[in-house]
C-alpha atoms as a PDB file:
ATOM      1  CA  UNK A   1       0.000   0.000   0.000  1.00  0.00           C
ATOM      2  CA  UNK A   2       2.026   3.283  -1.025  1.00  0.00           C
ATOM      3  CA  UNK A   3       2.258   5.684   1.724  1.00  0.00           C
ATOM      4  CA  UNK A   4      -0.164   8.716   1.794  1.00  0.00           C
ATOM      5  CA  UNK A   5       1.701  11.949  -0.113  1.00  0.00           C
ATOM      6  CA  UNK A   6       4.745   9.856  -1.534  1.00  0.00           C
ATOM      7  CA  UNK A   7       3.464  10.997  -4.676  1.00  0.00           C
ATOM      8  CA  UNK A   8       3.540  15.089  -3.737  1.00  0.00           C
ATOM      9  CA  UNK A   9       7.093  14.311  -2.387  1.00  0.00           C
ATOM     10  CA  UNK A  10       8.076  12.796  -5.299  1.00  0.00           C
ATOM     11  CA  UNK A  11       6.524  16.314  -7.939  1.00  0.00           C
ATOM     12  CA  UNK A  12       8.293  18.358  -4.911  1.00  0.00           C
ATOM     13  CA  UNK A  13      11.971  16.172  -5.274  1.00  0.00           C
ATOM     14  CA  UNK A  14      11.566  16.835  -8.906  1.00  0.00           C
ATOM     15  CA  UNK A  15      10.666  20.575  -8.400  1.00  0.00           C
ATOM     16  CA  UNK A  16      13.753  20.777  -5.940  1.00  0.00           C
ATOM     17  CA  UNK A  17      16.321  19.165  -8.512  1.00  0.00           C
ATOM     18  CA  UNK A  18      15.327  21.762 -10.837  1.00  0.00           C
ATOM     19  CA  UNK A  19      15.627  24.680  -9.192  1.00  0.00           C
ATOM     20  CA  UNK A  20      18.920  23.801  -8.228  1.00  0.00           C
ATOM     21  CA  UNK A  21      20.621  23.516 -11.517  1.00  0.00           C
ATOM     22  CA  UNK A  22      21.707  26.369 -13.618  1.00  0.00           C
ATOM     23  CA  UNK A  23      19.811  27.344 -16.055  1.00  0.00           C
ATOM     24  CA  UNK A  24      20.781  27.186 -20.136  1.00  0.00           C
ATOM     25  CA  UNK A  25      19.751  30.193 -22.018  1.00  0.00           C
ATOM     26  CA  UNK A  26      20.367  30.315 -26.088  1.00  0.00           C
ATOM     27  CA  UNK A  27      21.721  33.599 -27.616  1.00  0.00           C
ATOM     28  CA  UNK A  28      19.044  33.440 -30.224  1.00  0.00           C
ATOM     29  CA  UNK A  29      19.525  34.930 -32.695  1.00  0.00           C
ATOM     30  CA  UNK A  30      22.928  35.162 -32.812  1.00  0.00           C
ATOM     31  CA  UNK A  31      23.215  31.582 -32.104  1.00  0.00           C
ATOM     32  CA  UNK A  32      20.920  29.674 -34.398  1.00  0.00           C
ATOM     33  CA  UNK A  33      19.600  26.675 -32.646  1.00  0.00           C
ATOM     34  CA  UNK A  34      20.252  22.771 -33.527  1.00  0.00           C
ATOM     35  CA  UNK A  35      16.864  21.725 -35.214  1.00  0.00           C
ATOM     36  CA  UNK A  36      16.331  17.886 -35.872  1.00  0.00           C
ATOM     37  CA  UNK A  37      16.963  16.391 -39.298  1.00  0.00           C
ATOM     38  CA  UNK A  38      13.086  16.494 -39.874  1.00  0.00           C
ATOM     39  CA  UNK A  39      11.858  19.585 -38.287  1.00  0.00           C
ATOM     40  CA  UNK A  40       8.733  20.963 -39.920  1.00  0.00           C
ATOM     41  CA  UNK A  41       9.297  24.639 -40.521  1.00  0.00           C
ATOM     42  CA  UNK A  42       8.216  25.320 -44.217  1.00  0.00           C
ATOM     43  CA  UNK A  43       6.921  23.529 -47.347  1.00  0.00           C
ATOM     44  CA  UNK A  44       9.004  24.152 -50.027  1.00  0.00           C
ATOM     45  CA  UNK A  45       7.738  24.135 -54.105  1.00  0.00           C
ATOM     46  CA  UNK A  46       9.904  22.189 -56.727  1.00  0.00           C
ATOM     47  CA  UNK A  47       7.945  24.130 -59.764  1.00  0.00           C
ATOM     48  CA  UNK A  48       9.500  21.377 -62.069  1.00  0.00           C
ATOM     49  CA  UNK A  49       8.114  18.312 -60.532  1.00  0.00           C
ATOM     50  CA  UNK A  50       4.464  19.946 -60.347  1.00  0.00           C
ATOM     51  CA  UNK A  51       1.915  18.739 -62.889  1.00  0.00           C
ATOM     52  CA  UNK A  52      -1.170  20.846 -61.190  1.00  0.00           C
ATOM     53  CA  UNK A  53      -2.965  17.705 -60.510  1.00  0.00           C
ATOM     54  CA  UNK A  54      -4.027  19.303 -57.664  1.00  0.00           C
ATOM     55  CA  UNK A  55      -4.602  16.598 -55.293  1.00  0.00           C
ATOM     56  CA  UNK A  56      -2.690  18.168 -52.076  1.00  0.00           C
ATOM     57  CA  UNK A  57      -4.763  21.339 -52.798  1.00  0.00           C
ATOM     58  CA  UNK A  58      -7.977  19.047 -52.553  1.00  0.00           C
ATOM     59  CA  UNK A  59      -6.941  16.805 -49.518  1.00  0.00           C
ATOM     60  CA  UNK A  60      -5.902  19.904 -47.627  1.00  0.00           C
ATOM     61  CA  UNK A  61      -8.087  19.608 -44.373  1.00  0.00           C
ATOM     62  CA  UNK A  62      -7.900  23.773 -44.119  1.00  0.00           C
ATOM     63  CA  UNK A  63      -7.855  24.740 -47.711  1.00  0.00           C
ATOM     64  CA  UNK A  64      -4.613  26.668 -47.466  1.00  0.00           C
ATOM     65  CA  UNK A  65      -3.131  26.080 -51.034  1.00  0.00           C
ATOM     66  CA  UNK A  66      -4.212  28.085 -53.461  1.00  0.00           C
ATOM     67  CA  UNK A  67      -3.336  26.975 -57.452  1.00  0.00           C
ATOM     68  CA  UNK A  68      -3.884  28.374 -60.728  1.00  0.00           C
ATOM     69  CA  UNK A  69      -3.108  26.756 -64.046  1.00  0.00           C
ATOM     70  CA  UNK A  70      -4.506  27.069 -67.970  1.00  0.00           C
ATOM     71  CA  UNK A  71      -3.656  24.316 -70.364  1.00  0.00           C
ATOM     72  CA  UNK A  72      -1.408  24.807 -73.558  1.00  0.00           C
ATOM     73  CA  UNK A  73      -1.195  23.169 -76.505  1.00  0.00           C
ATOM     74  CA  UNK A  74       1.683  20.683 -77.305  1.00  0.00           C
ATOM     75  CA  UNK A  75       1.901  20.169 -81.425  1.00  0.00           C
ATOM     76  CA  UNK A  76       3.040  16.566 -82.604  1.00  0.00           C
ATOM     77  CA  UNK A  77       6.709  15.455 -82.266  1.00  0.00           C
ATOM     78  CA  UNK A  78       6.075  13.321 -84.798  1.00  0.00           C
ATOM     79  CA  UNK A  79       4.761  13.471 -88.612  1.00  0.00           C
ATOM     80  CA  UNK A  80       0.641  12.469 -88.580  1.00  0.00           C
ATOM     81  CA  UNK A  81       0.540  12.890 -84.936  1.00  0.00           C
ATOM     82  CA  UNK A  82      -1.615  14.631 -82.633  1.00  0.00           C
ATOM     83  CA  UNK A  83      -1.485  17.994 -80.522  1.00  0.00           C
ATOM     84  CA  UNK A  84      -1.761  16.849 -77.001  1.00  0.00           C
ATOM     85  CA  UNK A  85      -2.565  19.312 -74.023  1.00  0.00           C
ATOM     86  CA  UNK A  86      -1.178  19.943 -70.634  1.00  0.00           C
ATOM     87  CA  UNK A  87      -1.421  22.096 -67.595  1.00  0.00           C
ATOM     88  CA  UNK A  88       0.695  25.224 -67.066  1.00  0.00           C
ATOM     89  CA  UNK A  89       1.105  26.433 -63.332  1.00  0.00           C
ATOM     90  CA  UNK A  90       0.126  29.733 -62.689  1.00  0.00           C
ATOM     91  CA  UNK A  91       0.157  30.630 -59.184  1.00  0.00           C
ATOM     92  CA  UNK A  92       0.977  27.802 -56.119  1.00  0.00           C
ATOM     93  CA  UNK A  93       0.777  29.990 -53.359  1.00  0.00           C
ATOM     94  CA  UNK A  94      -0.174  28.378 -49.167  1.00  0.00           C
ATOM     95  CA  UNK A  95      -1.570  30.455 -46.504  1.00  0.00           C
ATOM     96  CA  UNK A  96       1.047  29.425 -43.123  1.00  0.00           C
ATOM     97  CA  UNK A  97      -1.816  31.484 -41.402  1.00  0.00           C
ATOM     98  CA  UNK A  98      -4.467  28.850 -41.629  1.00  0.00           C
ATOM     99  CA  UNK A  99      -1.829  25.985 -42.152  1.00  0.00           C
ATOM    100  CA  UNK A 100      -1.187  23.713 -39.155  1.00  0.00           C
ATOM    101  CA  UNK A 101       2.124  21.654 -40.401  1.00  0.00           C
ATOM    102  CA  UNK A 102      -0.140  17.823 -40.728  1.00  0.00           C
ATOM    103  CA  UNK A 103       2.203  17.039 -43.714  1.00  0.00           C
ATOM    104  CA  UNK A 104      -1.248  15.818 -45.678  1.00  0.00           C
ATOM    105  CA  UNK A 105      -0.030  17.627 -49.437  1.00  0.00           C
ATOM    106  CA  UNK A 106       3.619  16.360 -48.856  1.00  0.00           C
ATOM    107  CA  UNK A 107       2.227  12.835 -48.467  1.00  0.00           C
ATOM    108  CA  UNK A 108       0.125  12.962 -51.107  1.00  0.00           C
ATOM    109  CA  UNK A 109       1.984  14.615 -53.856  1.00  0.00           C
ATOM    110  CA  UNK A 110       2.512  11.546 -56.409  1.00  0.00           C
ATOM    111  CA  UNK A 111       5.611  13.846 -58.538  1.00  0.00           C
ATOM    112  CA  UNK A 112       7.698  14.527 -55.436  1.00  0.00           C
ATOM    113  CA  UNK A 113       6.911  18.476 -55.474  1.00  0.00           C
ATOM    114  CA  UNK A 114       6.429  19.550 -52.021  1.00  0.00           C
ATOM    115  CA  UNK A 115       9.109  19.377 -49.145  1.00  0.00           C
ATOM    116  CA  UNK A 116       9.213  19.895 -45.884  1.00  0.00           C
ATOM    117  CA  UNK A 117      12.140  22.471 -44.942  1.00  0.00           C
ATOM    118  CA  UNK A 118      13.813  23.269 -41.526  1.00  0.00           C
ATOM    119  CA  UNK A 119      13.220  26.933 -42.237  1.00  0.00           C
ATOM    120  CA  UNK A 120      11.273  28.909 -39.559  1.00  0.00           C
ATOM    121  CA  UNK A 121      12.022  32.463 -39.857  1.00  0.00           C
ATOM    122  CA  UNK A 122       9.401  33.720 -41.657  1.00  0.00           C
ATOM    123  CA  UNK A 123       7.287  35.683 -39.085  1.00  0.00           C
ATOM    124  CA  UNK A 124       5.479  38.909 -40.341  1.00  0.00           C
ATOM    125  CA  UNK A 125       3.898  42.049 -39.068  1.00  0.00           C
ATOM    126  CA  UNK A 126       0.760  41.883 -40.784  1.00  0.00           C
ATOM    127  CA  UNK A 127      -1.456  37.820 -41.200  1.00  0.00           C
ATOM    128  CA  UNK A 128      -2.296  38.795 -44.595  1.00  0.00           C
ATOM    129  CA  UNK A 129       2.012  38.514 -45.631  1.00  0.00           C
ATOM    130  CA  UNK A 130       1.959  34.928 -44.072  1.00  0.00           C
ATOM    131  CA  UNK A 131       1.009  33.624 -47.640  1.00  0.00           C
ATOM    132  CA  UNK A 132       3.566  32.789 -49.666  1.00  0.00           C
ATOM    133  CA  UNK A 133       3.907  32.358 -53.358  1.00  0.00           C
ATOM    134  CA  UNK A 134       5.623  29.668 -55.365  1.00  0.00           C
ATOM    135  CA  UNK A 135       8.503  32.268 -55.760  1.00  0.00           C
ATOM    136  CA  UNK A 136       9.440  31.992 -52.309  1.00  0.00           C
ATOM    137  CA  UNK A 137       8.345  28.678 -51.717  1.00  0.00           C
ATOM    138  CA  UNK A 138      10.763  27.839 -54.581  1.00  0.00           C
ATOM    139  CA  UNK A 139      13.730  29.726 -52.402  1.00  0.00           C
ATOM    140  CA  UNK A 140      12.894  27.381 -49.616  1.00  0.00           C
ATOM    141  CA  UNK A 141      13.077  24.626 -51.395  1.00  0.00           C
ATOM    142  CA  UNK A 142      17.324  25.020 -51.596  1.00  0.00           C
ATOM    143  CA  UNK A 143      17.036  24.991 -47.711  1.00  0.00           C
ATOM    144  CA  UNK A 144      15.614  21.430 -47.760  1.00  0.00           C
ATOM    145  CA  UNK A 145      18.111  19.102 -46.188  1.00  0.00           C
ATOM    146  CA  UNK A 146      19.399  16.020 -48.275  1.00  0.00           C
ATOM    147  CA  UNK A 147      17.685  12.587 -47.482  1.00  0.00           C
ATOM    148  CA  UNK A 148      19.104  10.517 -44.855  1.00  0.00           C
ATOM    149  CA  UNK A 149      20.973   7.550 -45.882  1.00  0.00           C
ATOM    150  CA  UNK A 150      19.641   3.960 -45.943  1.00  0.00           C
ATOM    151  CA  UNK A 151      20.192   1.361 -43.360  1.00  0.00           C
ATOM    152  CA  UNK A 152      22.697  -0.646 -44.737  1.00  0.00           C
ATOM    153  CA  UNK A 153      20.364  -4.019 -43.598  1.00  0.00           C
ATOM    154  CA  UNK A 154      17.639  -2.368 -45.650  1.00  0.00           C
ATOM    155  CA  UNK A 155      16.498  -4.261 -48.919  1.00  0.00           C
ATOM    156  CA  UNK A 156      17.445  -2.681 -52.235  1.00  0.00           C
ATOM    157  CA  UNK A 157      14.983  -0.117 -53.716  1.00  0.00           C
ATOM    158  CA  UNK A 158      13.036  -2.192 -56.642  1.00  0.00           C
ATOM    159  CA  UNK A 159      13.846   1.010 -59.009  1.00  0.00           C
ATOM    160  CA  UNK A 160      17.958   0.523 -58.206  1.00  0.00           C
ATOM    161  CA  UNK A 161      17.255  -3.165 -58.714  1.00  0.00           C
ATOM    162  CA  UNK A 162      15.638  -3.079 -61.786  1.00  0.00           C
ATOM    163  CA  UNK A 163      18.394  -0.818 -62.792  1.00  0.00           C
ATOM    164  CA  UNK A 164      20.721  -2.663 -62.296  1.00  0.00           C
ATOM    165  CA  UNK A 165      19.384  -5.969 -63.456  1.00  0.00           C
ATOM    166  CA  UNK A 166      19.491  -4.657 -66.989  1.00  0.00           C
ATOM    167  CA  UNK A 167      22.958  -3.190 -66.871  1.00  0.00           C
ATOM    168  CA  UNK A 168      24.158  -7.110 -65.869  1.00  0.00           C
ATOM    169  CA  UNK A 169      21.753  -8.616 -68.618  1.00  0.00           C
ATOM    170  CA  UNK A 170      23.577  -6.039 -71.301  1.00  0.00           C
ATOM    171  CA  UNK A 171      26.608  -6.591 -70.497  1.00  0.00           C
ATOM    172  CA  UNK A 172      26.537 -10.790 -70.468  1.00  0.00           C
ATOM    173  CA  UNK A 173      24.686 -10.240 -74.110  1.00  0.00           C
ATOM    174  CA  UNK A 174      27.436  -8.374 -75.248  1.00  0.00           C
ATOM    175  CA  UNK A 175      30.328 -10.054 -73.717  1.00  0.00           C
ATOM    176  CA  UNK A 176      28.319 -13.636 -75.495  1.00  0.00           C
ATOM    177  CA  UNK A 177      28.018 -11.430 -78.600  1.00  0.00           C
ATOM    178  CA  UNK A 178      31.953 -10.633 -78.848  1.00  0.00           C
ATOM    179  CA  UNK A 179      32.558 -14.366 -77.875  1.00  0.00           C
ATOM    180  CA  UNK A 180      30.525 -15.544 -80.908  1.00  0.00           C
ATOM    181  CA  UNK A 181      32.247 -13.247 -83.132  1.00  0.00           C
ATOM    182  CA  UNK A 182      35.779 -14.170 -82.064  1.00  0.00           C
ATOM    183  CA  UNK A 183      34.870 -18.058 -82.354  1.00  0.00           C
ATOM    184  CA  UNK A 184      33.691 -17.004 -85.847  1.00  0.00           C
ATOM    185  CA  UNK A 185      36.845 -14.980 -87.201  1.00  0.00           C
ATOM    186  CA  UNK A 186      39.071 -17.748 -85.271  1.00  0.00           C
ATOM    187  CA  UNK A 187      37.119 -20.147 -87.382  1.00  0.00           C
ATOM    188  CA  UNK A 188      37.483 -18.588 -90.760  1.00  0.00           C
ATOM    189  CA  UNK A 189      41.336 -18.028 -90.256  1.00  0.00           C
ATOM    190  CA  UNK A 190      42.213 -21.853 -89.390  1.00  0.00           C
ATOM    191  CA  UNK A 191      43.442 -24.033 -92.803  1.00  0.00           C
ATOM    192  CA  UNK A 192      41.576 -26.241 -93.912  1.00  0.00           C
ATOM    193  CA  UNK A 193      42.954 -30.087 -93.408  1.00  0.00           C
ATOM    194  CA  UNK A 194      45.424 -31.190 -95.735  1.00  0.00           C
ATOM    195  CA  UNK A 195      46.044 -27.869 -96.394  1.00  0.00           C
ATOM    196  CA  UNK A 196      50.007 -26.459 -96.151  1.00  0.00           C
ATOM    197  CA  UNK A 197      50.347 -23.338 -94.613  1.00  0.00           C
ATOM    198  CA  UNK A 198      51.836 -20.602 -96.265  1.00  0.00           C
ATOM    199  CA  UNK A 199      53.140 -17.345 -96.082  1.00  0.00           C
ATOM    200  CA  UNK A 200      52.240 -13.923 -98.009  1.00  0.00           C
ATOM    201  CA  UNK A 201      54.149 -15.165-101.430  1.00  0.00           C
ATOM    202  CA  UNK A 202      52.551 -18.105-101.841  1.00  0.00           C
ATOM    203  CA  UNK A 203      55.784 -20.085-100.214  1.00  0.00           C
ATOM    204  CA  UNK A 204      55.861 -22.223 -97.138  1.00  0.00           C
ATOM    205  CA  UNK A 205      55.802 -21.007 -94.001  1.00  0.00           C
ATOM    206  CA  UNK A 206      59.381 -21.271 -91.829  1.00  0.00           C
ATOM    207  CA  UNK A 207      58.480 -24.603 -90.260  1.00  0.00           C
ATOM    208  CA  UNK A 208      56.321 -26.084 -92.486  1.00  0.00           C
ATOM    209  CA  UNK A 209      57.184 -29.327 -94.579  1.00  0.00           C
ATOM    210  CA  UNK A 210      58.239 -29.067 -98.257  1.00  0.00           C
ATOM    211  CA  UNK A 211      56.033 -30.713-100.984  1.00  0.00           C
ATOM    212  CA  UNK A 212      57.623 -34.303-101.230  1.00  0.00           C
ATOM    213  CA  UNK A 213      59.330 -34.088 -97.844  1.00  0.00           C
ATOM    214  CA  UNK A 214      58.336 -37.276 -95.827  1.00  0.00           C
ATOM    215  CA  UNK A 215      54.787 -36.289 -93.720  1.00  0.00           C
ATOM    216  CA  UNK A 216      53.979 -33.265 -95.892  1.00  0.00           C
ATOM    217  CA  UNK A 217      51.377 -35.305 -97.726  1.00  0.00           C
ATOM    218  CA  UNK A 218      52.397 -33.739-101.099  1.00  0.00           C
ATOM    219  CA  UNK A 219      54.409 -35.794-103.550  1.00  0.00           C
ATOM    220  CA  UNK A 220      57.763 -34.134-104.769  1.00  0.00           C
ATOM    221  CA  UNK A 221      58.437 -33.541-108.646  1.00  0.00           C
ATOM    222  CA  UNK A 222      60.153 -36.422-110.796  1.00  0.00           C
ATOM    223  CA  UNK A 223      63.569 -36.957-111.681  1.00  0.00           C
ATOM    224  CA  UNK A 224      64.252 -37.378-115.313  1.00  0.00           C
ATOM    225  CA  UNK A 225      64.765 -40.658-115.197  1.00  0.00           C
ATOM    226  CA  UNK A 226      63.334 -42.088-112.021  1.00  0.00           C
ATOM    227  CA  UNK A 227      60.996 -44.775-111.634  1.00  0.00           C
ATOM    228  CA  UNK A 228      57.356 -44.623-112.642  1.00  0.00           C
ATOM    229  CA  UNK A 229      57.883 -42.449-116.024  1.00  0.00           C
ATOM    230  CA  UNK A 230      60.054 -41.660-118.521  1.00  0.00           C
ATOM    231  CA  UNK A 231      61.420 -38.803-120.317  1.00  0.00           C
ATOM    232  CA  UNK A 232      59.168 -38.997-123.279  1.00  0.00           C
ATOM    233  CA  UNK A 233      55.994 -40.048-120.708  1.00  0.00           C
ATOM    234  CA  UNK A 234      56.014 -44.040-121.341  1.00  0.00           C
ATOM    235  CA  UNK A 235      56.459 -46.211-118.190  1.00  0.00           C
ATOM    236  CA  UNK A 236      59.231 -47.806-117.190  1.00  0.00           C
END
């Protein structure tokens, strides 16, 4: 059974420790403070990734992001085809005034547009300043900190994978296809059998055997005289 007000002593001991340590004050601003890898101070716009689909304007529980767009006309790349149409972006503009930092539009952007940035100095005067357009949400997107590395236990990303799968399948195809071709020039190149080898001038090569000699195959020329014919072609 715990003892009646060990709990007050304990909040008091706590209150007690406190007081007695010194206290830590930070020279903002002329020491910036240490924010965490992931702070969420601004969003930040890459205007190249954005195709205006505007899904993070529509799942934006306060309706704080404001986007304007027309479509243009694309003419064919190629002869007999067609003009195609796409979305320019006019304004992207978000109200930090009504915004409260859930992350929903960064989640759901499906072309990696929106960022969250450590950036927190953007306090104003007046509420109406505290929207920003894609112009300065573009500046804050240089402040966004790189991505942390992976865990070097963690599997392989498919994309990487896939990646590099077809580099490895290229390169065997090509290292088969230069095997193939050296088999076939290695091929064409080797005498036939029965076949002397010989050198540029038509003469045999330095170690081959002379027609007649014994194991060149060949037979040698007649003597006048010799056995088998005679001089005016009648047989001995």
């Amino acid at each position: 059974m715990p003892i009646p007000g060990s709990g007050l002593a304990k909040g008091l001991a706590v209150t007690l420790r406190t007081m007695t340590k010194r206290s830590h004050t930070a020279q903002y601003p002329e020491v910036q403070p240490q924010l965490p890898p992931r702070s969420r101070g601004v969003i930040g716009l890459f205007e190249e990734n954005c195709t205006v689909c505007m899904l993070c304007a529509r799942e934006c529980p306060d309706w704080c992001i404001y986007i304007d767009s027309h479509k243009e006309t694309v003419p064919a790349t190629t002869p007999g085809g067609r003009e195609r149409s796409r979305n320019v972006l006019d304004r992207f503009a978000i109200d930090f005034s009504l915004c409260m930092y859930c992350g929903i539009c960064i989640e759901v952007c499906p072309f990696d547009a929106l960022f969250w940035s450590p950036e927190f100095e953007y306090a104003e005067t007046d509420i109406h300043e505290l929207t920003h357009e894609r112009d300065k949400l573009r500046e804050w997107m240089w402040t966004v900190p790189a991505p942390p590395a992976l865990d070097p236990a963690a599997e392989e990303p498919k994309e990487i994978a896939a990646a590099r799968k077809a580099v490895e399948k290229a390169e065997a195809a090509a290292a088969a296809a230069a095997a193939a071709e050296a088999e076939t020039l290695s091929a064409d190149s080797a005498p036939g059998p029965g076949t002397p080898a010989t050198g540029s001038s038509g003469t045999p090569a330095p170690g081959a055997p002379a027609p007649g000699a014994p194991g060149s195959g060949t037979p040698g020329p007649s003597a006048p005289g010799a056995a088998g014919t005679d001089s005016a072609g009648g047989t001995a």
